[in-house]
Protein backbone atom coordinates (compact mmCIF):
# COMPACT_ATOMS: atom_id res chain seq x y z
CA UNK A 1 14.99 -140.08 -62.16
CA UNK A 2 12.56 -140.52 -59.07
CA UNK A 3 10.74 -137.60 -57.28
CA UNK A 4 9.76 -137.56 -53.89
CA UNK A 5 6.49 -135.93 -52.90
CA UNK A 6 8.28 -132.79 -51.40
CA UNK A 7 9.97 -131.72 -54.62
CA UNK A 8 7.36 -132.14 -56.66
CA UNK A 9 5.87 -129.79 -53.99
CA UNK A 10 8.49 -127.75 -54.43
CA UNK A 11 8.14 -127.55 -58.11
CA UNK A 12 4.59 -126.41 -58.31
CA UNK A 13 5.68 -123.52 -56.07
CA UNK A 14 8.00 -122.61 -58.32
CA UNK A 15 5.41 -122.48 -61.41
CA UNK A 16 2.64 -120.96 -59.35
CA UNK A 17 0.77 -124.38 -59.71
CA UNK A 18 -1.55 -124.79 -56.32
CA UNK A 19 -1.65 -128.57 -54.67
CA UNK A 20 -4.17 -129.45 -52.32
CA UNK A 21 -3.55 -132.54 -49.98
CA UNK A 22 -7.15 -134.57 -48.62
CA UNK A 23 -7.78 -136.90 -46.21
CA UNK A 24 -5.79 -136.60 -43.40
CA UNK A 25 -4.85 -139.13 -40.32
CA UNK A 26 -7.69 -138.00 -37.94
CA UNK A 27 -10.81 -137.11 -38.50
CA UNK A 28 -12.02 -133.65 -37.35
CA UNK A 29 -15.78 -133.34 -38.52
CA UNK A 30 -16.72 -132.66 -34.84
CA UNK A 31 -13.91 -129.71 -33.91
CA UNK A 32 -14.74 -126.15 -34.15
CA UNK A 33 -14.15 -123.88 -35.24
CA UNK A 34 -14.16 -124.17 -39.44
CA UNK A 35 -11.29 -125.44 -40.38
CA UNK A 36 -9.08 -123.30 -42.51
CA UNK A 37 -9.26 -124.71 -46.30
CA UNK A 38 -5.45 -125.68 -48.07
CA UNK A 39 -4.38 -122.90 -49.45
CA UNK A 40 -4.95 -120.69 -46.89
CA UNK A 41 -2.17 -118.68 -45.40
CA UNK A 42 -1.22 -120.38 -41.91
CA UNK A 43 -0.78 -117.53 -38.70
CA UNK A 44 2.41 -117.08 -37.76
CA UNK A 45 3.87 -117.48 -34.11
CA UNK A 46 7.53 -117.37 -32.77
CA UNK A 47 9.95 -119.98 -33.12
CA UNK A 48 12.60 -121.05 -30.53
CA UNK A 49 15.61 -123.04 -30.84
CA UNK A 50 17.42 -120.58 -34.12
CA UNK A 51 19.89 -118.34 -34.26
CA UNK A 52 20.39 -115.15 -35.75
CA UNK A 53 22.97 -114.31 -38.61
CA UNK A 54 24.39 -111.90 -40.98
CA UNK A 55 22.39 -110.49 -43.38
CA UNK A 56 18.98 -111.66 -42.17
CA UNK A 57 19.95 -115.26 -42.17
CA UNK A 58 18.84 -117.56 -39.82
CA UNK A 59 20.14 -121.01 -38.36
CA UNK A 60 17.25 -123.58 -37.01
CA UNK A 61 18.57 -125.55 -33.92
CA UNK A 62 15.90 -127.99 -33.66
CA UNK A 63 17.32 -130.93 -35.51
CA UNK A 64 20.70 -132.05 -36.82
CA UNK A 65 20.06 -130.65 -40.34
CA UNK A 66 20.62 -127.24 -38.92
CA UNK A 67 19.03 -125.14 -41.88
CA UNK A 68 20.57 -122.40 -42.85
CA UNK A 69 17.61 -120.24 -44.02
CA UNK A 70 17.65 -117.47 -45.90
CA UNK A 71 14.67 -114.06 -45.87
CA UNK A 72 11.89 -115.09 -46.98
CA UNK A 73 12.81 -118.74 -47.15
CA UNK A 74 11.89 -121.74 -44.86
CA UNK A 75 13.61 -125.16 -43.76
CA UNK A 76 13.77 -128.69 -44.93
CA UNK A 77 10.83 -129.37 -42.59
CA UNK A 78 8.48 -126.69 -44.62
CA UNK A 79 6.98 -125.16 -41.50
CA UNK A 80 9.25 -122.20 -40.49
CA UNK A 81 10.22 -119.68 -42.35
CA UNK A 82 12.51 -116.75 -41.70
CA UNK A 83 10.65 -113.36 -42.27
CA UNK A 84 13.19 -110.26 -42.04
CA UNK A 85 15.95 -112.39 -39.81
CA UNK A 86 13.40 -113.37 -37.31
CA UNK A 87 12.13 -117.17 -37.70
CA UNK A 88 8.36 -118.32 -37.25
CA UNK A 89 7.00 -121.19 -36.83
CA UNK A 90 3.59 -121.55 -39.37
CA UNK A 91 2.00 -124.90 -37.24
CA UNK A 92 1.41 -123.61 -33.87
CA UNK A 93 -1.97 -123.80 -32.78
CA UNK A 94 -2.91 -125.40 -36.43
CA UNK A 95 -3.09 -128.79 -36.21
CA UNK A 96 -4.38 -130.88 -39.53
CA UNK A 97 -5.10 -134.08 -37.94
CA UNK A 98 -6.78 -134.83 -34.46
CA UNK A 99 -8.16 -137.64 -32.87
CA UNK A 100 -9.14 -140.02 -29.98
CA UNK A 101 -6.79 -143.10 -30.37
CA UNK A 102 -6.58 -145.65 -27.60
CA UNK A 103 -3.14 -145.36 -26.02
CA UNK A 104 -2.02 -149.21 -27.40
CA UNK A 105 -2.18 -147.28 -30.93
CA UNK A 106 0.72 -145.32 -30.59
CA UNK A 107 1.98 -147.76 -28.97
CA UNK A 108 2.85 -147.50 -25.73
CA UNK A 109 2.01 -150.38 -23.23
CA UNK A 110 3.59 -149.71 -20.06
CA UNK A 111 1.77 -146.04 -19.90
CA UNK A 112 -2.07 -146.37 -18.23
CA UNK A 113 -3.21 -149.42 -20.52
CA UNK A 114 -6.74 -149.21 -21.85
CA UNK A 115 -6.51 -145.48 -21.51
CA UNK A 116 -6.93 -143.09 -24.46
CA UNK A 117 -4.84 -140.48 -26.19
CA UNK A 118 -6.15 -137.40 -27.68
CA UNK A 119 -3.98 -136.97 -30.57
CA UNK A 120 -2.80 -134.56 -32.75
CA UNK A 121 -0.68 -133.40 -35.35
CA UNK A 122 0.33 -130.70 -37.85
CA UNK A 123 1.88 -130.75 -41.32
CA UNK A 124 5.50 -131.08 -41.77
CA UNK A 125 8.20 -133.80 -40.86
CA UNK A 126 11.89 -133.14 -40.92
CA UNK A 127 12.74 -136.60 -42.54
CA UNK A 128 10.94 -138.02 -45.82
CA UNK A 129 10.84 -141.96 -44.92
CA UNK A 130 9.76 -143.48 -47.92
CA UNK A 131 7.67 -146.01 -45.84
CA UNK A 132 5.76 -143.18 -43.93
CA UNK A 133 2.10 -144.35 -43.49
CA UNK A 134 1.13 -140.38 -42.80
CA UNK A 135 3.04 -138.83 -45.57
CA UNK A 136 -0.04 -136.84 -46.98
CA UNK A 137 0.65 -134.63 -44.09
CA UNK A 138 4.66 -135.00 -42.62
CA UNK A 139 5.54 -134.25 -46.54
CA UNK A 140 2.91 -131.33 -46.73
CA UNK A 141 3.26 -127.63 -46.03
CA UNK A 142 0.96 -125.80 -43.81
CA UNK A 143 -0.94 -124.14 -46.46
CA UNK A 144 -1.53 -127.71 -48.40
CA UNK A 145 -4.01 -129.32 -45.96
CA UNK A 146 -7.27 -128.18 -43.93
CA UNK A 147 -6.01 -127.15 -40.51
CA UNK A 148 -8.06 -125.80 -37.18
CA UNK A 149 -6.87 -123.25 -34.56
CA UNK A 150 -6.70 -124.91 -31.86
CA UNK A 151 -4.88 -123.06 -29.16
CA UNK A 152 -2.92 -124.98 -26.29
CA UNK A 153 -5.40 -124.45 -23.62
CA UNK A 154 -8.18 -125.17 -26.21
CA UNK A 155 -6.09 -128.69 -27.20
CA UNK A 156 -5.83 -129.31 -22.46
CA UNK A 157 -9.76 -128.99 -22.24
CA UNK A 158 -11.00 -131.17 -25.13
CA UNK A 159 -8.61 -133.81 -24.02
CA UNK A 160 -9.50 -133.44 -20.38
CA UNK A 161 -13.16 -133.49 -21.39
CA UNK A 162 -12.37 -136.50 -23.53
CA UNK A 163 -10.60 -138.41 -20.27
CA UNK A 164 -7.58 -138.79 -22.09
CA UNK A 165 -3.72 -137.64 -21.92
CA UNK A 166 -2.63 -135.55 -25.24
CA UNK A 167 -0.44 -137.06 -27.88
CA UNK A 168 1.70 -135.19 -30.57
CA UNK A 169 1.88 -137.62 -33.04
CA UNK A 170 1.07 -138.76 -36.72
CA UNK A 171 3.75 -136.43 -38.45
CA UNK A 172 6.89 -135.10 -36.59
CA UNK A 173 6.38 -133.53 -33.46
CA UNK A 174 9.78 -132.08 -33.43
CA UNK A 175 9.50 -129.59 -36.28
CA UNK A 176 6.08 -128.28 -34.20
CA UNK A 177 7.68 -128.73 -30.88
CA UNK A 178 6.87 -124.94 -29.35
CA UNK A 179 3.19 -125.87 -30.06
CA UNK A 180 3.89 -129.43 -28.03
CA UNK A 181 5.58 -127.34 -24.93
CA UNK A 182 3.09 -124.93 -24.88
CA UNK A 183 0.45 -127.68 -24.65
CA UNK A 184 2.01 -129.69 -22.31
CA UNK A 185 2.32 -127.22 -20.19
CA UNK A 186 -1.37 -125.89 -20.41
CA UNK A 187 -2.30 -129.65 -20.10
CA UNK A 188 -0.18 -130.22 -17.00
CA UNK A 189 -2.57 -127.36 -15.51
CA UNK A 190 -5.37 -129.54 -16.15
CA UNK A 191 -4.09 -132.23 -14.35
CA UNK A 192 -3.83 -133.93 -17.97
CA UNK A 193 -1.21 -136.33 -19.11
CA UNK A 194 1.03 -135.44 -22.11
CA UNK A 195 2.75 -138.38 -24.04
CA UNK A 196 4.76 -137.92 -27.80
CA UNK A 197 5.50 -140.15 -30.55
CA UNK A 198 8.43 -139.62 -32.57
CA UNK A 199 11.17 -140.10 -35.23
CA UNK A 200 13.62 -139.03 -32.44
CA UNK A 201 15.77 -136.78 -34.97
CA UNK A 202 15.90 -134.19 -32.87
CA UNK A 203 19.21 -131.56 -30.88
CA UNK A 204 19.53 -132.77 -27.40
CA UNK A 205 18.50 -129.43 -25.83
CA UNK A 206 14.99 -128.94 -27.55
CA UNK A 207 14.65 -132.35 -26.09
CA UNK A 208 15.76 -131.96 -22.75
CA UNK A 209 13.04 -128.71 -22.97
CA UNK A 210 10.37 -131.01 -24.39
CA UNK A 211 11.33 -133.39 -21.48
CA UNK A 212 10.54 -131.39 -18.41
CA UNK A 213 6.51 -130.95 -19.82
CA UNK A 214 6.23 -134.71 -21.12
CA UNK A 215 4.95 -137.83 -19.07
CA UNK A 216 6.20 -140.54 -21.96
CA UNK A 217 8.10 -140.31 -25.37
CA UNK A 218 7.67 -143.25 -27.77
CA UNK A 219 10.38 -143.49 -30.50
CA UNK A 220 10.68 -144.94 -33.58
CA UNK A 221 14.41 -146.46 -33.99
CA UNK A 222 13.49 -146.88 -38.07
CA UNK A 223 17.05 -148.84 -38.20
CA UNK A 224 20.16 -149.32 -36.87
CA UNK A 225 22.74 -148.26 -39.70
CA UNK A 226 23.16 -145.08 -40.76
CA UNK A 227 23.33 -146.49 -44.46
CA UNK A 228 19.29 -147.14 -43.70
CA UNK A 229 18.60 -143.80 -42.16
CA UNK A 230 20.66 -141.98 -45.38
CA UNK A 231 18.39 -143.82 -47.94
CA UNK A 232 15.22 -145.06 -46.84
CA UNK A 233 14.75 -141.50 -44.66
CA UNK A 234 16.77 -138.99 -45.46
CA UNK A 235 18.57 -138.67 -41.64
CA UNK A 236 21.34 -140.16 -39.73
CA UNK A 237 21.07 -142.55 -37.02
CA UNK A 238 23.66 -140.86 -34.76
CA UNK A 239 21.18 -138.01 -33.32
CA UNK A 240 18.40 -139.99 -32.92
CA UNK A 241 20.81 -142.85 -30.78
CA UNK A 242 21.47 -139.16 -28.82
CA UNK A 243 17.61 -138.60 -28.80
CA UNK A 244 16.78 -141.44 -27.21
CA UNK A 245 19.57 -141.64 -24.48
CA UNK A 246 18.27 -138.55 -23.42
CA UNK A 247 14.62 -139.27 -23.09
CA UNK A 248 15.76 -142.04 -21.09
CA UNK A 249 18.43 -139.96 -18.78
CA UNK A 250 15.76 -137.59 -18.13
CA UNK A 251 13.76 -139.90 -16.36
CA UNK A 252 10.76 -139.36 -19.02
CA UNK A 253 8.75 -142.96 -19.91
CA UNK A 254 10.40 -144.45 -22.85
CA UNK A 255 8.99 -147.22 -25.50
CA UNK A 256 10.98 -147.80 -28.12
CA UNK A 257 9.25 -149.01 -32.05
CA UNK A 258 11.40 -150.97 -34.86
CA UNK A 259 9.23 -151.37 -37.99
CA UNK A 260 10.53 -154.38 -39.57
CA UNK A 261 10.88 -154.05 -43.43
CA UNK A 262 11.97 -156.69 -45.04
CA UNK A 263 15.45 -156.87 -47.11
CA UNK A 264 15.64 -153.33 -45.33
CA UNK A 265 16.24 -153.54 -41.62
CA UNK A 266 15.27 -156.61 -40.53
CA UNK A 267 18.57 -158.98 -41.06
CA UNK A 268 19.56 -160.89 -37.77
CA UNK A 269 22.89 -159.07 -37.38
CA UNK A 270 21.06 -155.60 -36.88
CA UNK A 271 18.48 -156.81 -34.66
CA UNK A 272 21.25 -158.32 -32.40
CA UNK A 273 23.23 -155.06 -32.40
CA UNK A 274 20.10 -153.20 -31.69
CA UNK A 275 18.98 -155.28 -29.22
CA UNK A 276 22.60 -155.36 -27.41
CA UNK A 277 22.68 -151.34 -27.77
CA UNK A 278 19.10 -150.60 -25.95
CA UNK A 279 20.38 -153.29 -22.90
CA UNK A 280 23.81 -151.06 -22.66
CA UNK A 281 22.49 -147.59 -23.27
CA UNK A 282 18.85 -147.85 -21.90
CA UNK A 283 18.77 -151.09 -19.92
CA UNK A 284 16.95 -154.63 -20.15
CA UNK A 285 13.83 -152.51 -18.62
CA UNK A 286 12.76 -150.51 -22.06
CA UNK A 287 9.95 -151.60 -23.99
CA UNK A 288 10.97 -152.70 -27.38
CA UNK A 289 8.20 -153.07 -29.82
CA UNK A 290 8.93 -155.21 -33.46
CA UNK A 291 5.45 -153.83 -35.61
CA UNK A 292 4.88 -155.20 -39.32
CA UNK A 293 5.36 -153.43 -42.46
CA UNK A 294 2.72 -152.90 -44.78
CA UNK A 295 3.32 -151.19 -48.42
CA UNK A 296 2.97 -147.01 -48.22
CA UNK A 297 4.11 -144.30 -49.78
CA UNK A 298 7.04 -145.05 -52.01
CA UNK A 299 7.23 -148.49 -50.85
CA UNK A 300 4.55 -150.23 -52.01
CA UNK A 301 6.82 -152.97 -54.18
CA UNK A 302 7.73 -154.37 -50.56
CA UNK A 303 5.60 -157.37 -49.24
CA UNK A 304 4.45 -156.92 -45.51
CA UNK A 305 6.65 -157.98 -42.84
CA UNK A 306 6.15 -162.14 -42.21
CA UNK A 307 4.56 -163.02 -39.33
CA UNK A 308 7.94 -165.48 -38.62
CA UNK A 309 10.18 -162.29 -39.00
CA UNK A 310 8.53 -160.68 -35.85
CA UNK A 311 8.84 -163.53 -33.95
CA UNK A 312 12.33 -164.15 -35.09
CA UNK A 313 13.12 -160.50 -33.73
CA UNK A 314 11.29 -160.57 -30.73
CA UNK A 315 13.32 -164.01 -29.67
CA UNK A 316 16.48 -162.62 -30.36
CA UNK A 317 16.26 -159.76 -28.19
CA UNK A 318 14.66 -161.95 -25.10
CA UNK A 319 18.09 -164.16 -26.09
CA UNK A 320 20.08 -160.94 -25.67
CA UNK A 321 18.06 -160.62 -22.33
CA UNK A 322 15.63 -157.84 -22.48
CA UNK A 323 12.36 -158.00 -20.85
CA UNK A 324 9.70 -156.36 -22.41
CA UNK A 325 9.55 -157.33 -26.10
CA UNK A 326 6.55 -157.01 -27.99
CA UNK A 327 5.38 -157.48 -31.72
CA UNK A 328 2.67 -155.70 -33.48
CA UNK A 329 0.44 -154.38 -36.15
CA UNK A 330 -0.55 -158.14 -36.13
CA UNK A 331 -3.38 -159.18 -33.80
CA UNK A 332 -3.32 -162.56 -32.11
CA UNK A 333 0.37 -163.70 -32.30
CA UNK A 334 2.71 -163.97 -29.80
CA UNK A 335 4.26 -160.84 -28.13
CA UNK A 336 1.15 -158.86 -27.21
CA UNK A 337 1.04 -159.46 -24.00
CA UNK A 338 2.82 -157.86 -20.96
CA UNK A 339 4.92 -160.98 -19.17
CA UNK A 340 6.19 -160.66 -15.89
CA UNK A 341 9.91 -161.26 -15.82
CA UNK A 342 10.36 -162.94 -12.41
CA UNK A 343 7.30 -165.66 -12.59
CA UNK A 344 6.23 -165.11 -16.52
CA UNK A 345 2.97 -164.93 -16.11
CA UNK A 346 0.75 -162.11 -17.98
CA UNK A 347 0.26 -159.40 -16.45
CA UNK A 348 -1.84 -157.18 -19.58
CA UNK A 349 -3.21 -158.99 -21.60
CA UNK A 350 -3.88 -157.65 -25.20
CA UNK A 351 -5.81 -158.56 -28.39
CA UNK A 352 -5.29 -155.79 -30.76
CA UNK A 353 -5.62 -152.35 -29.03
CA UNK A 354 -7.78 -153.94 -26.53
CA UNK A 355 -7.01 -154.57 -22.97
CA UNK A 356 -8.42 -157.80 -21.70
CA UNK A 357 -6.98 -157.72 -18.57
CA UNK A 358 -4.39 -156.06 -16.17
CA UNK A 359 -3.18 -158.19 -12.83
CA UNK A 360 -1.09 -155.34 -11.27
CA UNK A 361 -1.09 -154.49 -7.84
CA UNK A 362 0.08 -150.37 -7.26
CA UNK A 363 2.93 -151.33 -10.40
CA UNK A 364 3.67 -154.97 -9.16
CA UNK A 365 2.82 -158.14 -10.71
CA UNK A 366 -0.34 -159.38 -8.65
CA UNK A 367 1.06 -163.19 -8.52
CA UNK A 368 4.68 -162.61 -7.64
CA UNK A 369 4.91 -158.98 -6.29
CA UNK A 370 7.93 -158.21 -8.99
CA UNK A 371 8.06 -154.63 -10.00
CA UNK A 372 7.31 -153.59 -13.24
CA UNK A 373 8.34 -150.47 -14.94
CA UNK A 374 5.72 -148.12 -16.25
CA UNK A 375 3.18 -145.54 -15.28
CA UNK A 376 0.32 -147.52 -14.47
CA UNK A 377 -2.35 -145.01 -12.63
């Protein structure tokens, strides 16, 4: 029998045994105040998106596991907890990982290129991917790993100060999302930028809420079966097909991520139905980014993703006629560059999460004048 790092969590609570998580995503040695150690009891704040029941039961609303969540207990997420029949969220304001990324990172390419992202996380993740690269935080509780207060308006000024937009990122921002609307909308203030990356497994009217404060949404389409989402994450595909749609309907920047594992997702079929879904539901317009695999968490038997399998994937969905393809986690090979559609030449030009060049003219290719999608300034 095989245990994931959550139940063993769960185990130790059970015995009274204390497990403290180190070394987190970002680094925080220059952030004040102290941080709070693990173990420390996080601060409470009120959670949205639940519903009250009998008997001082609640019912989360944020995702499609819909907890039911009895006093005293908390979700599959870790991070709120119903106290008395009213449910908390334990994250808000107490983010465990923050730091300046450049904005090709996360990635998203057709959002200010050679810009940075101020970015942030807390603990907790409402899906246990067993090839997460961050999992000593999305598969931690609250009181497992050092966290700051760092208040919305706090989060707006340090990324203002820093010149960059603010990104909720590195574990789950859905299972913190009242912190991530509350910042947006003390960023927006600022005149500050607010982008999110995400697993997309998400209810469709959190989203829409999260929609109306963001500027872009990356998402992570893990795979395109719902056998791969059942065993490799513990989620279903369905809701976060719905999650996307509806960053896309709501007019929000979208970029779309497939990490290609191989034996696991990476098999010419999916790709092709993948491909021919984001051209139907999304349009030929959408960013699609094919990044390589490298051994994490409970997948480190898996060899990194071939260098001929991302180019494989990338060709099959220019075949099946989309227009921004890219490929990544590999410096120097094809597909890091931005390619006009009309006259094909580059328009931003990459090595790496550098930014060598950009020939756009107010969101038009310089040589041509075709428009292309994105926020560029």
């Amino acid at each position: 029998m095989s245990f994931s790092r959550r139940d063993f969590v769960r185990g130790c609570a059970g015995t009274g045994c204390a497990l403290a998580v180190g070394g987190s995503v970002g680094s925080l040695a220059l952030f004040q105040p102290r941080p709070a150690r693990a173990g420390e009891a996080p601060r409470p704040h009120p959670a949205r998106f639940w519903k009250k029941l009998e008997n001082k039961r609640v019912q989360c609303q944020l995702c499609p596991k819909q907890c039911l969540v009895e006093d005293r207990e908390r979700g599959f997420c870790g991070v709120r907890e119903n106290r008395g029949g009213e449910y908390l969220t334990l994250v808000w304001g107490q983010p465990c990982a923050v730091h300046v990324d450049p904005i090709e990172k996360k990635p998203l390419f057709h959002f200010l290129p050679g810009s940075r992202a101020f970015s942030l996380a807390t603990a907790g993740c409402n899906l246990e991917c067993k090839c997460c690269q961050n999992w000593d935080i999305s598969q931690s509780r609250p009181e497992e790993v050092d966290w700051h207060w760092m208040p919305p308006e706090e989060v707006a000024r340090r990324a203002q100060a820093e010149g960059a937009c603010v990104t909720f990122t590195y574990s789950e921002p859905i299972v913190f999302l009242e912190y991530c609307i509350d910042t947006a909308v003390a960023a927006h203030k600022l005149g500050v930028r607010t982008t999110m990356v995400t697993g997309g497994s998400g209810e469709v009217e959190p989203m829409k809420e999260a929609c109306k404060v963001l500027d872009a949404v990356k998402i992570d389409l893990k795979g395109f079966t719902e056998d791969y989402y059942r065993k490799l994450c513990k989620g279903k595909l369905a809701p976060v097909l719905k999650t996307i749609e509806t960053v896309r309907q709501s007019g929000v920047w979208l970029e779309l991520v497939h990490l290609c594992i191989p034996g696991a997702n990476d098999s010419e079929p999916e790709i092709r139905d993948m491909c021919r879904w984001v051209k139907t539901h999304l349009g030929a317009e959408v960013p699609l980014h094919f990044t390589r695999f490298s051994p994490q968490y409970q997948m480190k038997n898996v060899p990194p993703t071939p260098f001929e399998t991302l180019i494989r994937c990338r060709d099959i969905a220019l075949g099946e006629g989309l227009q921004y393809v890219y490929t990544g986690n590999v410096p120097g090979i094809e597909g890091e560059n931005t390619y006009c559609p009309r006259c094909h030449k580059v328009v931003v030009a990459r090595h790496g999460f550098h930014v060598e060049s950009v020939s756009l003219k107010a969101g038009h290719c310089a040589f041509c004048g075709q428009a292309i999608p994105g926020i560029w300034s």
